[in-house]
C-alpha atoms as a PDB file:
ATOM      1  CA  UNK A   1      77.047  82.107  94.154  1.00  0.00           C
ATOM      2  CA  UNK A   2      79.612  84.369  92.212  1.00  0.00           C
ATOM      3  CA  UNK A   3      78.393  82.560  89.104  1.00  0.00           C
ATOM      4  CA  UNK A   4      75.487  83.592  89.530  1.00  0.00           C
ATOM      5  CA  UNK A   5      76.578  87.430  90.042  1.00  0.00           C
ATOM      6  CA  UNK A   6      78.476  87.149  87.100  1.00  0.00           C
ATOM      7  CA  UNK A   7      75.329  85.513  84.944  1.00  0.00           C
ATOM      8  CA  UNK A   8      73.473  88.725  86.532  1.00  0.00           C
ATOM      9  CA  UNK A   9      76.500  91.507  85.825  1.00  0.00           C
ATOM     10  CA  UNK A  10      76.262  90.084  82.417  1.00  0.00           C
ATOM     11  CA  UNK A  11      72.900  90.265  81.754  1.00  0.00           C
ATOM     12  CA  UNK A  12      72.829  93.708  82.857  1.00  0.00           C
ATOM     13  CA  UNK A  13      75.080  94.480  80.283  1.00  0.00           C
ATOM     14  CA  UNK A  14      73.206  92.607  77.558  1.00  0.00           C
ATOM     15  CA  UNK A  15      70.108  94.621  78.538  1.00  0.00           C
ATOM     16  CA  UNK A  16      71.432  98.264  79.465  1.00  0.00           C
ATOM     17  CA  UNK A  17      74.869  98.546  77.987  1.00  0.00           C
ATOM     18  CA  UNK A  18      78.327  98.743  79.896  1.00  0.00           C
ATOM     19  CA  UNK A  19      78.328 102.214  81.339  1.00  0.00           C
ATOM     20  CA  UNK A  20      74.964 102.588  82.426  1.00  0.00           C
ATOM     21  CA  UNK A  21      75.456  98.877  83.826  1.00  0.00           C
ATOM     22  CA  UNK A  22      78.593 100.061  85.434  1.00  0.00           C
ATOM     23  CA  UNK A  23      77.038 103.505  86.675  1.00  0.00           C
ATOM     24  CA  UNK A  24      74.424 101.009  88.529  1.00  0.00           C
ATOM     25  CA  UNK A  25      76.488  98.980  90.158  1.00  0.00           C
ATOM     26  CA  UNK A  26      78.676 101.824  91.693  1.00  0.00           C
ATOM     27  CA  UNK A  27      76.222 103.560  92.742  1.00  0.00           C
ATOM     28  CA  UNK A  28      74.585 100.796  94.604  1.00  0.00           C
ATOM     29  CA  UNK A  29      78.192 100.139  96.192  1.00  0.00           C
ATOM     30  CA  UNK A  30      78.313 103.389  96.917  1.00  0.00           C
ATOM     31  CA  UNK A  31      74.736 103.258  98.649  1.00  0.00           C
ATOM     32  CA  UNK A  32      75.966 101.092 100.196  1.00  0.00           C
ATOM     33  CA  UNK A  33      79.306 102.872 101.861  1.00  0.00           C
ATOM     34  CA  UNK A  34      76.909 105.961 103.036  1.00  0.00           C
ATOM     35  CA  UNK A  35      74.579 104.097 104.814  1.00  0.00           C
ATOM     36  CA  UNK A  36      77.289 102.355 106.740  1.00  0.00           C
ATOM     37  CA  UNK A  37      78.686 105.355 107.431  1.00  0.00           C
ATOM     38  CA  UNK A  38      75.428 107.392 108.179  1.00  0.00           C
ATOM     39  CA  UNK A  39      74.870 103.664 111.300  1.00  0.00           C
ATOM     40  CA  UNK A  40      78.665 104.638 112.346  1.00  0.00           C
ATOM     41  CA  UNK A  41      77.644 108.427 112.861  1.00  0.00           C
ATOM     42  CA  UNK A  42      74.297 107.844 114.236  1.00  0.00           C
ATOM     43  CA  UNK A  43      75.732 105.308 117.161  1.00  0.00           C
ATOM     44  CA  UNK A  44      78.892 107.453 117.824  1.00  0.00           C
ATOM     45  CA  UNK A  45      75.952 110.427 118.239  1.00  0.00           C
ATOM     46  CA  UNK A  46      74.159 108.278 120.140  1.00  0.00           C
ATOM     47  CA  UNK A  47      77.194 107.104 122.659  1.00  0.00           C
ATOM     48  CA  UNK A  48      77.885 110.729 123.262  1.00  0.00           C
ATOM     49  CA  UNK A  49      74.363 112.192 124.072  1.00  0.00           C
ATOM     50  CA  UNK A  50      74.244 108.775 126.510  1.00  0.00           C
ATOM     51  CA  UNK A  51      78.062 109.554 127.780  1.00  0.00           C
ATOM     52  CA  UNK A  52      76.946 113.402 128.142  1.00  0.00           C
ATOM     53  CA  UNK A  53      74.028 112.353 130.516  1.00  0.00           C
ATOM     54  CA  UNK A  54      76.131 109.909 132.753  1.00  0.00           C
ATOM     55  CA  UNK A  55      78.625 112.537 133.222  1.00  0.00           C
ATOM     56  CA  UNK A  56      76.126 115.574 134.052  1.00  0.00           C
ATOM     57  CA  UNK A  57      74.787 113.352 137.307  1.00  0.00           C
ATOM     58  CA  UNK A  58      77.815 113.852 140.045  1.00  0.00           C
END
């Protein structure tokens, strides 16, 4: 499997160039890093709107 990523990483570069090869694949990583932390924000809103409700009910 990381053969094949590298085959891929180097066609990329044989097709785009290096820095627009390398601006794609950071940018996908750092896709990647917001969306996990847009999940991680989203549940933690989540727990405290369904925390917030528990608590209001004596």
């Amino acid at each position: 499997m990381p053969l094949l990523l590298v085959l891929l990483v180097v066609l990329l570069i044989a097709q785009i160039g290096f820095w627009d090869t390398l601006g794609a694949l950071l940018g996908a990583a750092a896709m990647i890093v917001l969306f996990i932390l847009i999940a991680v924000t989203a549940v933690a809103v989540a727990g405290y709107v369904v925390l917030r409700r528990f608590r209001r009910r004596p």
